[in-house]
C-alpha atoms as a PDB file:
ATOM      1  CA  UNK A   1     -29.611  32.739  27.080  1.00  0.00           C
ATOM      2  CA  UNK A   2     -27.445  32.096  24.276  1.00  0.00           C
ATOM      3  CA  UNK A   3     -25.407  29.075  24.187  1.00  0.00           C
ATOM      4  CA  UNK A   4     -22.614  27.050  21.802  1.00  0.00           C
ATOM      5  CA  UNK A   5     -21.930  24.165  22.274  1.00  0.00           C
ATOM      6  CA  UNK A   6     -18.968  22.695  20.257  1.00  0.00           C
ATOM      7  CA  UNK A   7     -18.490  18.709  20.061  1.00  0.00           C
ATOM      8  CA  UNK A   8     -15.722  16.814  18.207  1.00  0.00           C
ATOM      9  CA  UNK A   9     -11.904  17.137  18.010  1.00  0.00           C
ATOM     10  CA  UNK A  10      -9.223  15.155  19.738  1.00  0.00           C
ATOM     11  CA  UNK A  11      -5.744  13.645  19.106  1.00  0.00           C
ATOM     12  CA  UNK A  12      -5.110  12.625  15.251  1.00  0.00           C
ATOM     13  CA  UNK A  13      -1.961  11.858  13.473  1.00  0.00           C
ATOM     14  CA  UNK A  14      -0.874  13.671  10.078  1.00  0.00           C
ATOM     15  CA  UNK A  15      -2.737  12.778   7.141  1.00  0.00           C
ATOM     16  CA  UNK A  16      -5.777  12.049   9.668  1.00  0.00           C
ATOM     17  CA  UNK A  17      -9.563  13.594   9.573  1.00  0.00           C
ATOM     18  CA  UNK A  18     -11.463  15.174  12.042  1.00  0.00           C
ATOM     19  CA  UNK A  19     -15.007  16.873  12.112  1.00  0.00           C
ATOM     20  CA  UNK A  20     -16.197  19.530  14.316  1.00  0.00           C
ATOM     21  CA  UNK A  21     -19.675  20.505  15.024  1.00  0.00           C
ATOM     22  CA  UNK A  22     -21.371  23.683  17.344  1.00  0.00           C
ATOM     23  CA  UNK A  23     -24.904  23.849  17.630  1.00  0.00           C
ATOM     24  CA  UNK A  24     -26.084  27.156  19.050  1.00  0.00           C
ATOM     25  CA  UNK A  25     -29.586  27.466  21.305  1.00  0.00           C
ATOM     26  CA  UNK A  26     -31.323  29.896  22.865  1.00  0.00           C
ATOM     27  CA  UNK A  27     -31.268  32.578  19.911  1.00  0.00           C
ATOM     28  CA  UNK A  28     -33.681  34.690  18.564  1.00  0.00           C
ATOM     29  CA  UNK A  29     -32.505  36.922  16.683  1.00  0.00           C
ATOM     30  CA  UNK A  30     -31.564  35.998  12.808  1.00  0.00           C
ATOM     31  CA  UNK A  31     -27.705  34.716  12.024  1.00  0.00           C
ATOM     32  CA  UNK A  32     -25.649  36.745   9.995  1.00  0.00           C
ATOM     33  CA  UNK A  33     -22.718  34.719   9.644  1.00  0.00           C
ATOM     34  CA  UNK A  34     -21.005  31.620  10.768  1.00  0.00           C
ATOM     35  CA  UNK A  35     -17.230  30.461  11.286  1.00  0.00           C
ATOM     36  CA  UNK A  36     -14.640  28.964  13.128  1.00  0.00           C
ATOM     37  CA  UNK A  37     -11.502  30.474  14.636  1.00  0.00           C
ATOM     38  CA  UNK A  38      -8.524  28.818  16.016  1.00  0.00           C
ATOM     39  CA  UNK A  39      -5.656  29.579  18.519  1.00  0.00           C
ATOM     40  CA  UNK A  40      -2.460  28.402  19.551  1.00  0.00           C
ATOM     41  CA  UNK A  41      -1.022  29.726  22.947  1.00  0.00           C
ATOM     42  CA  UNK A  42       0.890  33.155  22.737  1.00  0.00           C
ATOM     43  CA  UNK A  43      -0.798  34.138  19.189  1.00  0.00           C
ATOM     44  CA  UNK A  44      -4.086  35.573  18.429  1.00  0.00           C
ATOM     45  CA  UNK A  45      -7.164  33.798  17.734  1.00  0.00           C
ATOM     46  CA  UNK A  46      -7.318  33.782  13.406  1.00  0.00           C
ATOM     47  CA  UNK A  47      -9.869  33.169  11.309  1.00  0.00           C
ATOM     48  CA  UNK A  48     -10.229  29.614   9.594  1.00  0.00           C
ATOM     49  CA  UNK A  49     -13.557  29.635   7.666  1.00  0.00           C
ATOM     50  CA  UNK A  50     -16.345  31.728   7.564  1.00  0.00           C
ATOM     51  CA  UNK A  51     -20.064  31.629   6.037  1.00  0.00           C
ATOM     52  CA  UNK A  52     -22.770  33.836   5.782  1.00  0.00           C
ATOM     53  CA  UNK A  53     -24.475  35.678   2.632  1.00  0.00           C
ATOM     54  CA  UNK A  54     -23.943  32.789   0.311  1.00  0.00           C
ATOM     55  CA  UNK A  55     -20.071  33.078   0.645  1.00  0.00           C
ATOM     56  CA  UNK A  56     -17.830  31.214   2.363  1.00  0.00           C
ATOM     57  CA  UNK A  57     -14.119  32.095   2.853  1.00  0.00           C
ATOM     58  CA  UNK A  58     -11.308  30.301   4.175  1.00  0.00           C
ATOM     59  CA  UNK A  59      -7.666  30.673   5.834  1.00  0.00           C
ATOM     60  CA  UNK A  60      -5.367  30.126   3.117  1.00  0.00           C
ATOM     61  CA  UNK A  61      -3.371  27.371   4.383  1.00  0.00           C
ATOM     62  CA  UNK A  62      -6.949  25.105   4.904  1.00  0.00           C
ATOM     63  CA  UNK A  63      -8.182  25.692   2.146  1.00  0.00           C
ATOM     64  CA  UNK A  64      -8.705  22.321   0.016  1.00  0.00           C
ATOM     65  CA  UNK A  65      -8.665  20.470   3.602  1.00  0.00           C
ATOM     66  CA  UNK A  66     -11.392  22.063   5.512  1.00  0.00           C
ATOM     67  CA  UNK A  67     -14.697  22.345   4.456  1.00  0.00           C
ATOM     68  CA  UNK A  68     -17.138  24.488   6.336  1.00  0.00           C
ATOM     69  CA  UNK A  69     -21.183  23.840   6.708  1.00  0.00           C
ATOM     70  CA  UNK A  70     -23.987  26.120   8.188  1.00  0.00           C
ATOM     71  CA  UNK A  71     -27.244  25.154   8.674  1.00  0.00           C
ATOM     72  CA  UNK A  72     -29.101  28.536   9.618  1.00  0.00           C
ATOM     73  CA  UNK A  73     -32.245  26.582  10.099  1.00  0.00           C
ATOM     74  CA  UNK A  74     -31.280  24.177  12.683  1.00  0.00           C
ATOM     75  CA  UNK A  75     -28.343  26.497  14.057  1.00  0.00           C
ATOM     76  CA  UNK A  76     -25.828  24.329  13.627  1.00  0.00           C
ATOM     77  CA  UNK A  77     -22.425  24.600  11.599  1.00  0.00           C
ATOM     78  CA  UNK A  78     -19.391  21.641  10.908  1.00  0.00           C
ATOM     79  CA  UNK A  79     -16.707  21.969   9.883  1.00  0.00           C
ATOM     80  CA  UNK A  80     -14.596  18.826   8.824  1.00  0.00           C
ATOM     81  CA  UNK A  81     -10.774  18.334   8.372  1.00  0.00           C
ATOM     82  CA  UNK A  82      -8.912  16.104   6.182  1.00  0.00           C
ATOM     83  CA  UNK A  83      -5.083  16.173   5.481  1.00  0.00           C
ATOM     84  CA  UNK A  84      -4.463  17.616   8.817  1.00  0.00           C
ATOM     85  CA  UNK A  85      -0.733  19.268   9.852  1.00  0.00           C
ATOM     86  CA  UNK A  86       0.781  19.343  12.986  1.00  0.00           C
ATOM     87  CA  UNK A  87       0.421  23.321  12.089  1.00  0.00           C
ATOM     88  CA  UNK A  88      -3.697  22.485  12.637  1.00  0.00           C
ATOM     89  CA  UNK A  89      -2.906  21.997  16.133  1.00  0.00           C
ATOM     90  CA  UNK A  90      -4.814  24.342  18.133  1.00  0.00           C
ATOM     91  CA  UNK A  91      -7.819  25.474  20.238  1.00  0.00           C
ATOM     92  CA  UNK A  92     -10.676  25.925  17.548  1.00  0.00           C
ATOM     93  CA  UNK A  93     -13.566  27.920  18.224  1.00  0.00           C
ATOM     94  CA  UNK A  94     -16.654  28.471  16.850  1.00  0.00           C
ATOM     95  CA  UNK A  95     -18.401  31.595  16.316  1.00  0.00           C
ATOM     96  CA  UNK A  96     -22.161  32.895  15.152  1.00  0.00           C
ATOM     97  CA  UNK A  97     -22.558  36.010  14.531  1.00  0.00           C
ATOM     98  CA  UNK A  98     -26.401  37.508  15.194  1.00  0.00           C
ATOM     99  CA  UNK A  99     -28.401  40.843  13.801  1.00  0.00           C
ATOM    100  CA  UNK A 100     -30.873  41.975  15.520  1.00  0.00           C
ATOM    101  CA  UNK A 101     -34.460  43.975  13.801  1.00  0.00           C
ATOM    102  CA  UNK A 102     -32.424  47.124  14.984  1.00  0.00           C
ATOM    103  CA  UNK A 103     -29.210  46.249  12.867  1.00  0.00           C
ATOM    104  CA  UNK A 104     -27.491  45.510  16.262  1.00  0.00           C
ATOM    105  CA  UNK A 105     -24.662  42.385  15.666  1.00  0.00           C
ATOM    106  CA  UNK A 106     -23.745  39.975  18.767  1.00  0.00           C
ATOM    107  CA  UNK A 107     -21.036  37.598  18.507  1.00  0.00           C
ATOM    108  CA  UNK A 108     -21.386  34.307  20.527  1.00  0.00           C
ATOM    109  CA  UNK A 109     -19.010  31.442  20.922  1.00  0.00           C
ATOM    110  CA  UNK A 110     -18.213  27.725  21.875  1.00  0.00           C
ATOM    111  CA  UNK A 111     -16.367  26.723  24.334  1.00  0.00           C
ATOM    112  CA  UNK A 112     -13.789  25.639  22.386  1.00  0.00           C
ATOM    113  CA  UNK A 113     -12.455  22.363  21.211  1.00  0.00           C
ATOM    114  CA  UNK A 114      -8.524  21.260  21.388  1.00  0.00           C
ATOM    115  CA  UNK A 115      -7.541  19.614  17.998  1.00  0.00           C
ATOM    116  CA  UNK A 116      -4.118  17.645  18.375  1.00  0.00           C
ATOM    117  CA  UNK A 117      -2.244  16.605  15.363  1.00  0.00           C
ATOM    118  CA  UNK A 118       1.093  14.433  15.939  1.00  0.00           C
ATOM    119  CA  UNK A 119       2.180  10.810  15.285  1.00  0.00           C
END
C-alpha cells in the first residue's frame, strides 16, 4: 500500500521561511513526476511546483520563493518557502505521480499540511 506522508508547515509571519517535505513508501512502480498543490477553502486545489523529466515548473506567483526538490531514489520531495505572503496561506499537498510497465499513471497524495502566514 501506497503511502505519503507530508511533514513540516505551521504558523509563520510575512517575510518568514518554511520547508515542506513528503516521503512516499510502499511503491513499486517507477515515478513519473513530482509536485505540490495547494488549496484554500471554496477554490480548487492549483498547482504550485512540479518535477519530473528534468523540468521543473512553478505557479507564477512562487516562483523566486519556492524551490522544489525530488529525490526519485529515496522517494522523497521538499519543497522550501522563503518570502512567504499571507496569499501562501493554504492547505498544501503533495503529489507523486507513478507509471506503471503497462503505461498505466496513479496519482497518490499526502495528507496535507496547513501553512499559515500572518503577523
Amino acid at each position: 500500500q501506497v503511502q505519503l506522508v507530508e511533514s513540516g508547515g505551521g504558523l509563520v509571519q510575512p517575510g518568514g521561511s518554511l520547508r515542506l517535505s513528503c516521503t512516499a513508501s510502499g511503491i513499486i512502480s517507477s515515478i513519473n513526476r513530482m509536485a505540490w498543490y495547494r488549496q484554500v477553502p471554496g477554490k480548487e486545489r492549483e498547482l504550485v511546483a512540479i518535477t519530473g523529466d528534468g523540468s521543473t515548473q512553478y505557479l507564477e506567483s512562487v516562483k523566486g520563493r519556492f524551490t522544489i526538490s525530488g529525490d526519485f531514489a529515496k522517494n522523497t520531495v521538499v519543497l522550501q518557502m522563503i518570502s512567504l505572503t499571507p496569499e501562501d496561506t493554504a492547505v498544501y499537498y503533495c503529489n507523486i505521480r507513478t507509471r506503471s510497465r503497462t503505461g498505466i499513471y496513479w496519482d497518490y497524495w499526502g495528507q496535507g499540511s496547513q501553512v499559515t502566514v500572518c503577523s
